[in-house]
Protein backbone atom coordinates (compact mmCIF):
# COMPACT_ATOMS: atom_id res chain seq x y z
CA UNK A 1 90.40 89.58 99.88
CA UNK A 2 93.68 88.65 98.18
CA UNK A 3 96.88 87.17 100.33
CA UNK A 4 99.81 88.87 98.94
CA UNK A 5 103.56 88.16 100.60
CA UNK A 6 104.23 91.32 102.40
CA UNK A 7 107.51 91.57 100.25
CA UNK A 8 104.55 91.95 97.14
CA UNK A 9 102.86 94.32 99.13
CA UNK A 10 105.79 96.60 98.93
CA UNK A 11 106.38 96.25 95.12
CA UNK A 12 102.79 97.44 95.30
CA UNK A 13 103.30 100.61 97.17
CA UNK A 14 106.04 101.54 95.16
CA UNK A 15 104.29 100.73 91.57
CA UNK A 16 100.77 102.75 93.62
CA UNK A 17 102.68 105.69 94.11
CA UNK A 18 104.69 105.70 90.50
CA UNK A 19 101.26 105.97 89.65
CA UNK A 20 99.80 108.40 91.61
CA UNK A 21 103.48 110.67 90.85
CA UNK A 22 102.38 110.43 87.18
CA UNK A 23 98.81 111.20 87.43
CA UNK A 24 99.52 114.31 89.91
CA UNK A 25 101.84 115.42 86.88
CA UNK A 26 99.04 115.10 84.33
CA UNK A 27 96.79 117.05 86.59
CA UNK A 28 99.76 119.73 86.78
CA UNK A 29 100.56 120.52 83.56
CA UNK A 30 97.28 119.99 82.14
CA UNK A 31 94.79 121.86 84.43
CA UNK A 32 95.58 125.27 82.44
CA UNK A 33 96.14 125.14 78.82
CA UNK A 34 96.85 127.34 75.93
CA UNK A 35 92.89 128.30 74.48
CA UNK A 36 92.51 125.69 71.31
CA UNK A 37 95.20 123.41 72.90
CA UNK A 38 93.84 119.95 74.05
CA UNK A 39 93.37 119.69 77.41
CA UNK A 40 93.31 116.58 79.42
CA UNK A 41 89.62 115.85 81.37
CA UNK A 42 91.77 117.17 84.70
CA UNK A 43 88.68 116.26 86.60
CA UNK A 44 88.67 112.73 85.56
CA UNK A 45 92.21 112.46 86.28
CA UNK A 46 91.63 114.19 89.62
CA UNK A 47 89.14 111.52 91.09
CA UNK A 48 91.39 108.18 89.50
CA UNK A 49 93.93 110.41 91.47
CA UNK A 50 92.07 110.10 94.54
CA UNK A 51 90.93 106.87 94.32
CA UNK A 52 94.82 105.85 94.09
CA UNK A 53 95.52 107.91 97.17
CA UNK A 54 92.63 105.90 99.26
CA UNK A 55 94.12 102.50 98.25
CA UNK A 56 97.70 103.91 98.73
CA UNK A 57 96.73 104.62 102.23
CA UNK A 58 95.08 101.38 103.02
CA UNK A 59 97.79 99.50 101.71
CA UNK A 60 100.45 101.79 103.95
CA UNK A 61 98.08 101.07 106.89
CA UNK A 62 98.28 97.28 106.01
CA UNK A 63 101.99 97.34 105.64
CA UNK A 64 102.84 99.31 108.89
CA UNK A 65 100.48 96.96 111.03
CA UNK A 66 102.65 93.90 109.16
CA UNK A 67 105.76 95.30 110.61
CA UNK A 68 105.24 96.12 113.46
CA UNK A 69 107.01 92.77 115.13
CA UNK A 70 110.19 93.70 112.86
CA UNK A 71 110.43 97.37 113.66
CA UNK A 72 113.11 97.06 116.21
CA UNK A 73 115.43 95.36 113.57
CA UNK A 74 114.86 97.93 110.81
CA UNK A 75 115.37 100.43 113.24
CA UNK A 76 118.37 98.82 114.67
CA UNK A 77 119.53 98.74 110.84
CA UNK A 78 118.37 102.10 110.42
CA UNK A 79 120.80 102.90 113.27
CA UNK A 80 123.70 101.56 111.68
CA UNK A 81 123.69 103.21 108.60
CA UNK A 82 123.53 106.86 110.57
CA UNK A 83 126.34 105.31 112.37
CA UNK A 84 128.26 104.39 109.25
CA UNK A 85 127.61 107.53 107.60
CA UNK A 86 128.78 109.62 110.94
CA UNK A 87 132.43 106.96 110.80
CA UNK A 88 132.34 107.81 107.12
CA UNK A 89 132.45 111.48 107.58
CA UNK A 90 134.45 111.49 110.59
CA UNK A 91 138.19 113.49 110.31
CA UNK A 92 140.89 110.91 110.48
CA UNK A 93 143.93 112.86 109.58
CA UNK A 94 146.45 111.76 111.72
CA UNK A 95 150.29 112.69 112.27
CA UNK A 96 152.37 115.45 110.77
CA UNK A 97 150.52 117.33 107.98
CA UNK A 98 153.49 119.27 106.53
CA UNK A 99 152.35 122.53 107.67
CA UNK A 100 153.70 125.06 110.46
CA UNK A 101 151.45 127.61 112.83
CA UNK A 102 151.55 131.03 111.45
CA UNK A 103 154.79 132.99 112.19
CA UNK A 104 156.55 129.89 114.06
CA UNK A 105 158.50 126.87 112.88
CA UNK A 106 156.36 124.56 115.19
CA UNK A 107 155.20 121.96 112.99
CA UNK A 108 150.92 121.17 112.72
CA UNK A 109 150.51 117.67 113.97
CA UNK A 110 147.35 116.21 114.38
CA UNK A 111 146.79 113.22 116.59
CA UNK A 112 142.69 111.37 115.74
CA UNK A 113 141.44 109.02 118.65
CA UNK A 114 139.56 107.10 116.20
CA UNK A 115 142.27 105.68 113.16
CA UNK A 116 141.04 105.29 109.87
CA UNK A 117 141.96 101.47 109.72
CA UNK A 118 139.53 101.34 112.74
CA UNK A 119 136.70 103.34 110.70
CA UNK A 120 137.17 100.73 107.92
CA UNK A 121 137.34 97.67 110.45
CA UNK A 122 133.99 99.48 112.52
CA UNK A 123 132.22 100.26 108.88
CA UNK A 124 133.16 96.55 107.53
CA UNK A 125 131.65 95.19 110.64
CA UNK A 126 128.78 97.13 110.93
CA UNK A 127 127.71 96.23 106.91
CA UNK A 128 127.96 92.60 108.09
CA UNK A 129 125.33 93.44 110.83
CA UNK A 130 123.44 94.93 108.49
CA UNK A 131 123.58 92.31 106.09
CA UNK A 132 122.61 89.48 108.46
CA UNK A 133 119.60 91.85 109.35
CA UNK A 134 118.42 92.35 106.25
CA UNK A 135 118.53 88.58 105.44
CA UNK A 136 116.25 88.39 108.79
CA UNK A 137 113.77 91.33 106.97
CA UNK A 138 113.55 89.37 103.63
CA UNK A 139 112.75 86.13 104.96
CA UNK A 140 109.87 87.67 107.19
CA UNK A 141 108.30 89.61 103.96
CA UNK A 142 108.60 86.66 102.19
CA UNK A 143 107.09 84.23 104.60
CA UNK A 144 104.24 87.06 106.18
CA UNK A 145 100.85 86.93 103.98
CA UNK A 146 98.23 90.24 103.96
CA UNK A 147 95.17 90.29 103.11
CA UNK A 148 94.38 93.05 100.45
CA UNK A 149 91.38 94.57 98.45
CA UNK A 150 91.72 92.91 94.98
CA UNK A 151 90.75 96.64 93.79
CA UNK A 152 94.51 97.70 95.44
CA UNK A 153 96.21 95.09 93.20
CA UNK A 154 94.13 95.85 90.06
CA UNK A 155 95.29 99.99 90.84
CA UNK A 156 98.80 98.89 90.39
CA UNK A 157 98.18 96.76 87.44
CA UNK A 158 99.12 93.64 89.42
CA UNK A 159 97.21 90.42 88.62
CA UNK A 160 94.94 89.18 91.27
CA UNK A 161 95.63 85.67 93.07
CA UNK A 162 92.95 83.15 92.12
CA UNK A 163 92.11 80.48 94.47
């Protein structure tokens, strides 16, 4: 087995499934072909294809057994970026917006509960929280070790740690 930082482990994942994106391409446009056009060996493409998919899921299995004793704080960041997203969308208009109702003279005022100097202040605050959980994240990937199949790291094209 090979210790890899879990932070590694996720470069990993990502560079896996770049990989397995561009092979299931290959297999795509080259499984039917113009007759006398060349034609990639699909099948041999197909079972590199699975092989990718077997470490991809052993390496996913790895990583969500890692995280497990951080899971409340990426959900809890998770949270507070729906939260973010909800202030950023929310309708602040606020006092007179130069209109009338139909067929009066009675002005359209419209009076929001939440300001929009208090979604900026909530938003600006919230970030912060984010930010000092995602320090808390990095420093865990970088300090927690897994133990992987060297034949994951050589499927990404990542070098091997010697002892």
């Amino acid at each position: 087995m090979a210790q890899v930082s879990l932070a590694k482990a996720m470069k990993i994942k990502n560079r896996l499934a770049g990989r397995l994106a561009r092979l299931t391409t290959q297999i795509q446009q080259g499984n039917s072909v113009i007759e006398g056009q060349p034609q990639p060996d699909v099948l041999a493409l197909w079972a590199q294809r699975e092989a990718l998919v077997g470490y991809l899921i052993a390496l996913k299995a790895a990583l969500a057994q890692a995280t497990v004793r951080i899971q409340h704080l990426l959900l809890e960041m998770q949270e507070k970026k729906a939260t973010i997203a909800l202030l950023q969308g929310l309708n602040t208009r606020d006092g007179d917006s130069g209109q009338v109702h139909y067929g009066t003279t009675q002005k359209i005022i419209f009076r929001a509960a939440i300001k929009q100097q208090d979604v900026n202040a909530w938003v600006e605050k919230l970030e912060q929280e984010i930010d000092a959980l995602q320090d808390r994240v990095d420093l865990y990937n970088a300090q927690t070790k897994l133990d992987l199949d060297p034949a994951v790291l050589e499927a990404a094209g990542s070098q091997v740690p010697r002892d």
